[in-house]
C-alpha atoms as a PDB file:
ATOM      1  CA  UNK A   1     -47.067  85.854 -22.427  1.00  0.00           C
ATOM      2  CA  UNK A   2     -44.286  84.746 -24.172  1.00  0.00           C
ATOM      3  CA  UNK A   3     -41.889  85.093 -21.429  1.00  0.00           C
ATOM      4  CA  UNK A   4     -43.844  82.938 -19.790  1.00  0.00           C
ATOM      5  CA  UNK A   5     -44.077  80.582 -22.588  1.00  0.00           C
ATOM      6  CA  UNK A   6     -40.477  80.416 -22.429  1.00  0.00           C
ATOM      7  CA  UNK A   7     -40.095  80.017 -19.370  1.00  0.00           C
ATOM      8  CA  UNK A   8     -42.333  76.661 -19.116  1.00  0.00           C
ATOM      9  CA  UNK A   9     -40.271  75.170 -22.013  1.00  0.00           C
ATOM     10  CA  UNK A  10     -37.146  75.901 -20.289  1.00  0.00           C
ATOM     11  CA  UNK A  11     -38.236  74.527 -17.001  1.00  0.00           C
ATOM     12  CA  UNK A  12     -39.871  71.414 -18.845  1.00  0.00           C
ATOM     13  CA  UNK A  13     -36.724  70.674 -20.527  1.00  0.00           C
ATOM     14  CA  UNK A  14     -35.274  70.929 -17.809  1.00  0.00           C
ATOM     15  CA  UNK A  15     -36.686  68.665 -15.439  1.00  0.00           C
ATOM     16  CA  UNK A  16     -36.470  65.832 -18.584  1.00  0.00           C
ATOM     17  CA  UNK A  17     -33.054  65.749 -18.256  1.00  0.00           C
ATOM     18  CA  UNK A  18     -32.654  65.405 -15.092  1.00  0.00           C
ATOM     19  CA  UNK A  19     -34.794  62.776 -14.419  1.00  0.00           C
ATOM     20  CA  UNK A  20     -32.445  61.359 -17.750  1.00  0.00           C
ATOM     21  CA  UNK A  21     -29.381  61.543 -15.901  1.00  0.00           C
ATOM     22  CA  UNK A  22     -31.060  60.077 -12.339  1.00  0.00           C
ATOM     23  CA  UNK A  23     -32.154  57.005 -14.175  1.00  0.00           C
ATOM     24  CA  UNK A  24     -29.076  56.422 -16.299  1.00  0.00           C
ATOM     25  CA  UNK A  25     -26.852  56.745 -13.493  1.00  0.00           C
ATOM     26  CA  UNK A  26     -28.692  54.687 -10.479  1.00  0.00           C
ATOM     27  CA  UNK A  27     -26.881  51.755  -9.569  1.00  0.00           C
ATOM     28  CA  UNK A  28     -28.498  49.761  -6.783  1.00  0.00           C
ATOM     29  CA  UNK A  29     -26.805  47.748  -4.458  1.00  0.00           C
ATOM     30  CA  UNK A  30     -25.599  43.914  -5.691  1.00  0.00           C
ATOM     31  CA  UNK A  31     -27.681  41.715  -3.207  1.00  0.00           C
ATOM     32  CA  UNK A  32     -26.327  39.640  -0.548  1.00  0.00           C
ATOM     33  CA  UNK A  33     -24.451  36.724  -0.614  1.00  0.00           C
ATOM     34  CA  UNK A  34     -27.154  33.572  -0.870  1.00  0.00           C
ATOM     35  CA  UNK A  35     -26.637  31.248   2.227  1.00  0.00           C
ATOM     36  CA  UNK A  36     -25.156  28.332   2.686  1.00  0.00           C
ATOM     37  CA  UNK A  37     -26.939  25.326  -0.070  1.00  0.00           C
ATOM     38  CA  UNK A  38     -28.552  28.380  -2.351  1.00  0.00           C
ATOM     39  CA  UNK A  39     -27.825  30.014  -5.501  1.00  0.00           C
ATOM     40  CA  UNK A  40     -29.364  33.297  -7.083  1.00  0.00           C
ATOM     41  CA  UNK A  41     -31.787  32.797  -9.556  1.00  0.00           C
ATOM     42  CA  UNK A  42     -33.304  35.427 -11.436  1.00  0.00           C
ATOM     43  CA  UNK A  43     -32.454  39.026 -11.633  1.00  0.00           C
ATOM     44  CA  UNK A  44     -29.431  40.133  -9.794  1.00  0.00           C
ATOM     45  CA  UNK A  45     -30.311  44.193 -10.324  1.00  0.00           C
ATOM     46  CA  UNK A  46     -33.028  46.038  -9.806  1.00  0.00           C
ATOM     47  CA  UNK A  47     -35.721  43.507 -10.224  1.00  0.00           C
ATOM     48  CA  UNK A  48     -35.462  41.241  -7.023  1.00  0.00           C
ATOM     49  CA  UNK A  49     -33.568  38.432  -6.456  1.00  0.00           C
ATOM     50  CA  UNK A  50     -34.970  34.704  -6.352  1.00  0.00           C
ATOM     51  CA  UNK A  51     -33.208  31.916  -4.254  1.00  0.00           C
ATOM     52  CA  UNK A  52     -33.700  28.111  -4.438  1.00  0.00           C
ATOM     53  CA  UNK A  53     -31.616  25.140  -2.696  1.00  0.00           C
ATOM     54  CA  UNK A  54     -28.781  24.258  -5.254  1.00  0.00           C
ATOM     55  CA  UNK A  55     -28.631  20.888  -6.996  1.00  0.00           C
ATOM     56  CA  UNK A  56     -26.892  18.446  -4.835  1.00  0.00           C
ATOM     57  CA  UNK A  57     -23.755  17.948  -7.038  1.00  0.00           C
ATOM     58  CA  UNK A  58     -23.390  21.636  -5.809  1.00  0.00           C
ATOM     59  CA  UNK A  59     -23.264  20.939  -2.125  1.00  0.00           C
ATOM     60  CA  UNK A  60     -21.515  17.880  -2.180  1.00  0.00           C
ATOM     61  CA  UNK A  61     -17.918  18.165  -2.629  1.00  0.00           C
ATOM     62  CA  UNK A  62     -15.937  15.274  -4.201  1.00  0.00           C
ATOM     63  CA  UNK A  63     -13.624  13.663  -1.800  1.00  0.00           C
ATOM     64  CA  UNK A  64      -9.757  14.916  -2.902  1.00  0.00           C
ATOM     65  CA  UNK A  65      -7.518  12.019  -3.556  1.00  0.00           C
ATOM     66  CA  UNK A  66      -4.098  11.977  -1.832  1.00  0.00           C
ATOM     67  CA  UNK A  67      -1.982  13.327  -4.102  1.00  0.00           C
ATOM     68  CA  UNK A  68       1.100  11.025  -5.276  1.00  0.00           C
ATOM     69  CA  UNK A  69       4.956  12.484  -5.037  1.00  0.00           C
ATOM     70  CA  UNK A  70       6.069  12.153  -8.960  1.00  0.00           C
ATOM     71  CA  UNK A  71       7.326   9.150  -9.666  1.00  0.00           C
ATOM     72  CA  UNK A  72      11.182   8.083 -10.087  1.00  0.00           C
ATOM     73  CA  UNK A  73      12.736   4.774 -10.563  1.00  0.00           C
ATOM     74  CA  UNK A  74      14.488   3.496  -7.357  1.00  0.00           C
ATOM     75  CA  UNK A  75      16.587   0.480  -5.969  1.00  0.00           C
ATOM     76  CA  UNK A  76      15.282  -1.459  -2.490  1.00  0.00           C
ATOM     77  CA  UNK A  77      16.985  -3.112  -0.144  1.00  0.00           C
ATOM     78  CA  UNK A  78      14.285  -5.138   1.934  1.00  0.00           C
ATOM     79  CA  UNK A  79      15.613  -6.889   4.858  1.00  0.00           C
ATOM     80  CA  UNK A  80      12.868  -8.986   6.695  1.00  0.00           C
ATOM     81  CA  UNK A  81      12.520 -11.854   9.201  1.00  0.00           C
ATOM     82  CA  UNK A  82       9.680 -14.343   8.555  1.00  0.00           C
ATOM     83  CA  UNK A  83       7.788 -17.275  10.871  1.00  0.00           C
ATOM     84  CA  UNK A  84       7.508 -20.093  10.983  1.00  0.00           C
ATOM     85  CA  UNK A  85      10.064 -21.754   8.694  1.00  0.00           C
ATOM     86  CA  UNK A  86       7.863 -23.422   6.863  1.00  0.00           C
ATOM     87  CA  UNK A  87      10.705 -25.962   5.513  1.00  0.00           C
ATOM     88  CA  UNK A  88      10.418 -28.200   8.926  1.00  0.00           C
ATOM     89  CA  UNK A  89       7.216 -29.806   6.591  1.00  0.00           C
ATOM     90  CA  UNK A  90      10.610 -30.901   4.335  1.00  0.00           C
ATOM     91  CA  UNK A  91      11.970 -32.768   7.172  1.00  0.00           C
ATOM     92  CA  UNK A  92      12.588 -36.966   6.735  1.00  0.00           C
ATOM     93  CA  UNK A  93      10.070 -39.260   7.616  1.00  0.00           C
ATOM     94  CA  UNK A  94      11.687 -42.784   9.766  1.00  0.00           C
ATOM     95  CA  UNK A  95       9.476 -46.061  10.037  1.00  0.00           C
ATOM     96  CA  UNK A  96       8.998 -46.830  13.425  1.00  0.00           C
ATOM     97  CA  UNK A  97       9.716 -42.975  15.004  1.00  0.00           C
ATOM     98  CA  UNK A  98       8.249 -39.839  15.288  1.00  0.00           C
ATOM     99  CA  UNK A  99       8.763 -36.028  14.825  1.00  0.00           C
ATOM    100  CA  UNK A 100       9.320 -33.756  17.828  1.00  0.00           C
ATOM    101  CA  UNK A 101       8.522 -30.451  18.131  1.00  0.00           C
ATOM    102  CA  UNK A 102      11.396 -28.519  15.988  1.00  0.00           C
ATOM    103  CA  UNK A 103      13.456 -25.611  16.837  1.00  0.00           C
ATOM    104  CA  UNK A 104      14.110 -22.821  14.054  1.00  0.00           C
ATOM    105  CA  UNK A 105      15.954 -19.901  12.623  1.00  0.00           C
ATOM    106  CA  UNK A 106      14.534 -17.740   9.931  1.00  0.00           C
ATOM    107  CA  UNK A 107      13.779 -17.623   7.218  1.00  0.00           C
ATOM    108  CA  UNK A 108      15.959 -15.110   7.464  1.00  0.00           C
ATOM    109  CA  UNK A 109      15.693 -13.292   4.202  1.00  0.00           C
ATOM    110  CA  UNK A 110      16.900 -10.031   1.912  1.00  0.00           C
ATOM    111  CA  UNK A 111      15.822  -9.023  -1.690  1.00  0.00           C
ATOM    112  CA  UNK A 112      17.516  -6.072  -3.965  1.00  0.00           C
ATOM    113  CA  UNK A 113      14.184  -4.832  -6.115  1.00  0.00           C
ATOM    114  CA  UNK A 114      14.621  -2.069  -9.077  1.00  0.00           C
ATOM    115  CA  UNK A 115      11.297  -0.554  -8.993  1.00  0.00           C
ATOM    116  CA  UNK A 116      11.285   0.924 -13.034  1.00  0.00           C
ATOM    117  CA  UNK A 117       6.979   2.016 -12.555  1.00  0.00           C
ATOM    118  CA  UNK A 118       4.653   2.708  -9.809  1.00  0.00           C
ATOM    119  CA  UNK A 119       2.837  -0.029  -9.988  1.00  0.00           C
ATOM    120  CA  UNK A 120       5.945  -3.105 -10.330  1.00  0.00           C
ATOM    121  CA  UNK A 121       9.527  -3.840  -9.574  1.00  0.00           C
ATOM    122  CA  UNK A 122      11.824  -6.869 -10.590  1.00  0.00           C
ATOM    123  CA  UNK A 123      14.572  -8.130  -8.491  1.00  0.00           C
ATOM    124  CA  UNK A 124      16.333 -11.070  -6.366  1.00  0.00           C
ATOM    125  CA  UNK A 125      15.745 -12.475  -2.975  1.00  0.00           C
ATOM    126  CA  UNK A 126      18.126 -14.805  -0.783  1.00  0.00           C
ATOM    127  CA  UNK A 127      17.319 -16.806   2.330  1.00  0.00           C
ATOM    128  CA  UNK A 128      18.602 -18.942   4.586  1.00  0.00           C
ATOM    129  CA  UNK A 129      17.043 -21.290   7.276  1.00  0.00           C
ATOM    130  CA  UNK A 130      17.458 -23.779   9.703  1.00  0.00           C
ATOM    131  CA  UNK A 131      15.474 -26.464  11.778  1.00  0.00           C
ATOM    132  CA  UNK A 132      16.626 -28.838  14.289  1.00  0.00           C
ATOM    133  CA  UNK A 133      14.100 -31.670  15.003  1.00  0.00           C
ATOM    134  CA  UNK A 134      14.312 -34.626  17.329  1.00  0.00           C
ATOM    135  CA  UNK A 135      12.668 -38.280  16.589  1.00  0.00           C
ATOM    136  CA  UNK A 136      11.093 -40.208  19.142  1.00  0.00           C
ATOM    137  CA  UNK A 137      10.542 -43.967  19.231  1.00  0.00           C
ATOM    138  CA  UNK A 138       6.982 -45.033  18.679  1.00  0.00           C
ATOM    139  CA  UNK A 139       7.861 -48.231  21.259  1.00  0.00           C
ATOM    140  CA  UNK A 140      10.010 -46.440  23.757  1.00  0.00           C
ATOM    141  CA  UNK A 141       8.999 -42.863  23.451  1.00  0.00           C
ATOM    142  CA  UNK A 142      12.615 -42.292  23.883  1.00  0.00           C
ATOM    143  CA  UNK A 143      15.081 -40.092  21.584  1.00  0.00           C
ATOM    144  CA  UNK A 144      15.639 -42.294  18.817  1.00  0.00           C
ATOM    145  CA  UNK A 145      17.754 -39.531  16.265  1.00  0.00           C
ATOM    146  CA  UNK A 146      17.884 -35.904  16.034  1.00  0.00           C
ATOM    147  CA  UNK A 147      17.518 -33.931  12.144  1.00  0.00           C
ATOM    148  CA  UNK A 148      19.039 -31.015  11.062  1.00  0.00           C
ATOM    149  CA  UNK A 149      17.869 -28.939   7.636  1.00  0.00           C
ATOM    150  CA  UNK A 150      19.466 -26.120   6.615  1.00  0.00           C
ATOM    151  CA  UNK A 151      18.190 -24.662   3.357  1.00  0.00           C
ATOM    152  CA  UNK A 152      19.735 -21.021   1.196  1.00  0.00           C
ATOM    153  CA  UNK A 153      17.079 -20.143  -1.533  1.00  0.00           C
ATOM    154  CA  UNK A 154      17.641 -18.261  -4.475  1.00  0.00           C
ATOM    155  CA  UNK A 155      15.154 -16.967  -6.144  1.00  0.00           C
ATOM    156  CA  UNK A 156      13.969 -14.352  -8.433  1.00  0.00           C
ATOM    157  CA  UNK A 157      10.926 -11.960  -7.115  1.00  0.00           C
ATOM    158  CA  UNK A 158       8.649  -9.793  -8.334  1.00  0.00           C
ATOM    159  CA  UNK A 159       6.383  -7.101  -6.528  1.00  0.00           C
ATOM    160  CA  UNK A 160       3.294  -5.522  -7.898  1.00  0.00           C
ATOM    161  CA  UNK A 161       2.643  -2.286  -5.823  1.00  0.00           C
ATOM    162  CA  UNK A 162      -1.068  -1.003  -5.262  1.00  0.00           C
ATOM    163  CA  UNK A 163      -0.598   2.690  -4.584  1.00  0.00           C
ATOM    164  CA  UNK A 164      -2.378   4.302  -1.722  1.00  0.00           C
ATOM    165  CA  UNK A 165      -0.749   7.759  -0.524  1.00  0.00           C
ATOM    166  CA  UNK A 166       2.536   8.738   0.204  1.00  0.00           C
ATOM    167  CA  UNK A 167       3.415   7.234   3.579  1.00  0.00           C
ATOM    168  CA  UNK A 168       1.464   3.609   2.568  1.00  0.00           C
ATOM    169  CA  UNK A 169       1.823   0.476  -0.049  1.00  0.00           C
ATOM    170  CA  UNK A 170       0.015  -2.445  -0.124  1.00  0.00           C
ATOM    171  CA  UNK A 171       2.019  -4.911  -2.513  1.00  0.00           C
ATOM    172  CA  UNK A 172       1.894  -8.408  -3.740  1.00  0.00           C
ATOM    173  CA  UNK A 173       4.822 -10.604  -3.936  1.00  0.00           C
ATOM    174  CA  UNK A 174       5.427 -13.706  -6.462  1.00  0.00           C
ATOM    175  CA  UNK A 175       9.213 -14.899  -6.027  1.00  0.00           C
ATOM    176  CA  UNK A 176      10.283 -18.540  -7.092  1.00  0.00           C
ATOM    177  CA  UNK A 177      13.615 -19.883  -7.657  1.00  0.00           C
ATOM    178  CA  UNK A 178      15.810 -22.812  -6.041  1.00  0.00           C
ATOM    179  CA  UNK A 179      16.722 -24.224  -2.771  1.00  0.00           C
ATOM    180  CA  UNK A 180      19.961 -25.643  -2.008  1.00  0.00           C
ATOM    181  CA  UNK A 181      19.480 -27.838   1.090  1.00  0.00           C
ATOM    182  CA  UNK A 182      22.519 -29.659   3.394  1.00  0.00           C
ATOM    183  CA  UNK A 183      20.524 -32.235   6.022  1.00  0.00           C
ATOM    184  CA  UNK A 184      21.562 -34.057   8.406  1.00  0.00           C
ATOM    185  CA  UNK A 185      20.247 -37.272  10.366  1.00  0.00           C
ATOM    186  CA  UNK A 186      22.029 -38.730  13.090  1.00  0.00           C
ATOM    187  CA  UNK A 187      21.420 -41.967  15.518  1.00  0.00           C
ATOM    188  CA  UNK A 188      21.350 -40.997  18.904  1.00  0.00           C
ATOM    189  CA  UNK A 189      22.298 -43.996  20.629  1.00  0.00           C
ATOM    190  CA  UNK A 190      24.755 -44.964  17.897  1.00  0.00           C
ATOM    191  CA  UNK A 191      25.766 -41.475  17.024  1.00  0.00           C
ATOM    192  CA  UNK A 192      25.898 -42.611  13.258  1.00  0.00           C
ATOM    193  CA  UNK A 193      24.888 -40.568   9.985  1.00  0.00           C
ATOM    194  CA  UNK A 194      21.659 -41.519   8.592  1.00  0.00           C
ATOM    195  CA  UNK A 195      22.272 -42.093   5.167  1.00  0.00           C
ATOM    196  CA  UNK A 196      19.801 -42.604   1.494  1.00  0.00           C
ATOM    197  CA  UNK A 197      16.704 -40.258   3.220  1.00  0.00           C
ATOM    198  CA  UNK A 198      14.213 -38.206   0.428  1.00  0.00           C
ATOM    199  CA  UNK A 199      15.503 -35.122  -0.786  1.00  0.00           C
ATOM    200  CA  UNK A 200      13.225 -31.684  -0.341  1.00  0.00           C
ATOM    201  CA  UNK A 201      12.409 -30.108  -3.091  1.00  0.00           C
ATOM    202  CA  UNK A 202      14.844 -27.963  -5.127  1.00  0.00           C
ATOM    203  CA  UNK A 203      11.784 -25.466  -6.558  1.00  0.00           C
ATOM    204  CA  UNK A 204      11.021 -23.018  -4.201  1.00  0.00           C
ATOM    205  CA  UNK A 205       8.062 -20.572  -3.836  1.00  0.00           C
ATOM    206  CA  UNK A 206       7.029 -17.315  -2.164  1.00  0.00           C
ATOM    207  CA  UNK A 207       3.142 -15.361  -2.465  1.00  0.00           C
ATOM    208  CA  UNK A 208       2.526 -12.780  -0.216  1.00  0.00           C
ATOM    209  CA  UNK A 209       0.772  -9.951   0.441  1.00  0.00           C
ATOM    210  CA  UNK A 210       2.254  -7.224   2.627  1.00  0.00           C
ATOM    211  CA  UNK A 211       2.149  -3.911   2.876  1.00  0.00           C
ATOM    212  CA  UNK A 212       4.755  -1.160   3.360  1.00  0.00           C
ATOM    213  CA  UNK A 213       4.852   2.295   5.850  1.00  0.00           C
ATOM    214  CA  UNK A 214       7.268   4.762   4.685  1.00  0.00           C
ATOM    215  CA  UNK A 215       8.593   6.488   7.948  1.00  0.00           C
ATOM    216  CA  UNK A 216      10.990   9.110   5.596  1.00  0.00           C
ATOM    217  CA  UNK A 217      12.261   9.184   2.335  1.00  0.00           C
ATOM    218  CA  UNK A 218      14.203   6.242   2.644  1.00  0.00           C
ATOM    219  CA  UNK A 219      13.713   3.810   5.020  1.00  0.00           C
ATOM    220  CA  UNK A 220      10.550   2.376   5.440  1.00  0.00           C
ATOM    221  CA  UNK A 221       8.910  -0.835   7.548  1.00  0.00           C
ATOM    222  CA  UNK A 222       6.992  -4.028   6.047  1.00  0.00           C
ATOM    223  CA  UNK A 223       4.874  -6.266   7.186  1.00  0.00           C
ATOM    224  CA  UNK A 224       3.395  -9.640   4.964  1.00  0.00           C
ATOM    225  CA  UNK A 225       1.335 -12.720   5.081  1.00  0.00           C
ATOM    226  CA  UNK A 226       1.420 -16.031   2.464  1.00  0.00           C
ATOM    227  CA  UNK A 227       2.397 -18.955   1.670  1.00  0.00           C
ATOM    228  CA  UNK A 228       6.049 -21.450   0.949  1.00  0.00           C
ATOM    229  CA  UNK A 229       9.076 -19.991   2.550  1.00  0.00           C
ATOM    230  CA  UNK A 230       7.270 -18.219   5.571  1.00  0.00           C
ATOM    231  CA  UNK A 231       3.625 -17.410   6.647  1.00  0.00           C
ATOM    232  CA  UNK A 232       4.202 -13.721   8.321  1.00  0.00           C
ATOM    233  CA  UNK A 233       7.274 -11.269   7.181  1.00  0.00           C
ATOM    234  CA  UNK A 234       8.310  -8.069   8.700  1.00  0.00           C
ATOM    235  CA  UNK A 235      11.378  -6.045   8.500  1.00  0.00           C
ATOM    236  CA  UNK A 236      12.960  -2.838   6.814  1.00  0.00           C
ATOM    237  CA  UNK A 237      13.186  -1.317   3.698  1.00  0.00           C
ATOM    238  CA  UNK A 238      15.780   1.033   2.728  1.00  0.00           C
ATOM    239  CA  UNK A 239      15.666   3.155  -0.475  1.00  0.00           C
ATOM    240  CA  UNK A 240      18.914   3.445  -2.291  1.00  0.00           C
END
């Protein structure tokens, strides 16, 4: 019997370590990837695998903002064209005759901007503009003189940018400075110089707000509405 005694203990001993070594080295599977809006939850091995919608600030992604080129301080050169030129409202006023409908030039105008942040520059802008106007006589309804008001403003602007990508910025312009006007009435039956009529105002004013399209890395276009020199602006700016 003891052979067969043996035997049994071998055999038993046996069989323990094998089932040992089978559940020490199973390794299931790693389940499937959840679908779209889920998340596992639970187990991952072995003991099943649980899956519930995820939370909504998983499924939502935030909306990337454009990313801004790093910043580096720069000189402008804006040249621009504006409409109407709002100094025709500075023309002389005659007893006894009225104002015609005018004809124009500019404001023709250019500012040189050192932008030192993102968000602001300082610099200088010159104009220049004209406007012819004729008077008529309230009796006759004829010509009764013809006006001419040229003006060249100085004065000293500032721009406050509003960053919004790389290829667009809106801005907001405050310039004031001086005008420096030469005007000139004349009779046109008598062809004489009108003399002692008001002077414009020497302060002179510019708010706008525009904004600018970058078309390459430097030149770019701007467009602008407000209020004192001009009403609408549009022209080029060049990057130094």
């Amino acid at each position: 019997m003891k052979p067969q005694r043996s035997f049994l203990l071998i055999f038993t001993a046996l069989l323990c370590t094998l089932a040992s070594e089978a559940q020490h080295g199973y390794n299931p599977a790693p389940p499937p990837p959840p679908p779209p809006g889920y998340y596992y939850y639970g187990p991952r091995m072995g003991g099943g695998v649980y899956m519930h919608p995820a939370p909504p600030h998983y499924r939502q992604r935030k909306p990337q903002q454009p990313k801004l080129p790093p910043f580096e301080p720069a000189l402008h050169l804006n040249l621009g064209y504006g409409f109407p030129n709002l100094d025709q409202y500075y023309m002389a006023d005659f007893y006894g005759a009225y104002k015609g409908n005018p004809s124009q030039v500019g404001p023709m105008n250019a500012s040189l901007d050192y932008q030192f942040s993102r968000y602001m520059s300082l610099g200088i802008m010159g104009m220049y503009g004209k406007v012819n106007m004729p008077y008529y006589d309230y009796n006759t309804y004829g010509t009764a003189m013809r006006g001419t008001l040229e003006g060249w403003t100085i004065m000293a602007n500032m721009m406050s940018y509003i960053p919004a990508g790389p290829h667009v910025t809106p801005y907001l312009r405050v310039a004031m400075g001086v005008n420096i006007w030469n005007q000139n009435y004349v009779d046109y039956d008598a062809g004489t110089k009108i003399n002692y009529v008001q002077h414009p105002p020497d302060f002179a004013y510019q708010f706008s707000f525009g904004c600018k399209f970058n078309v390459s890395e430097h030149t770019g276009l701007f467009i602008e509405g407000g209020y004192g020199k001009y009403i609408m602006n549009a022209g080029l700016s060049f990057k130094l």
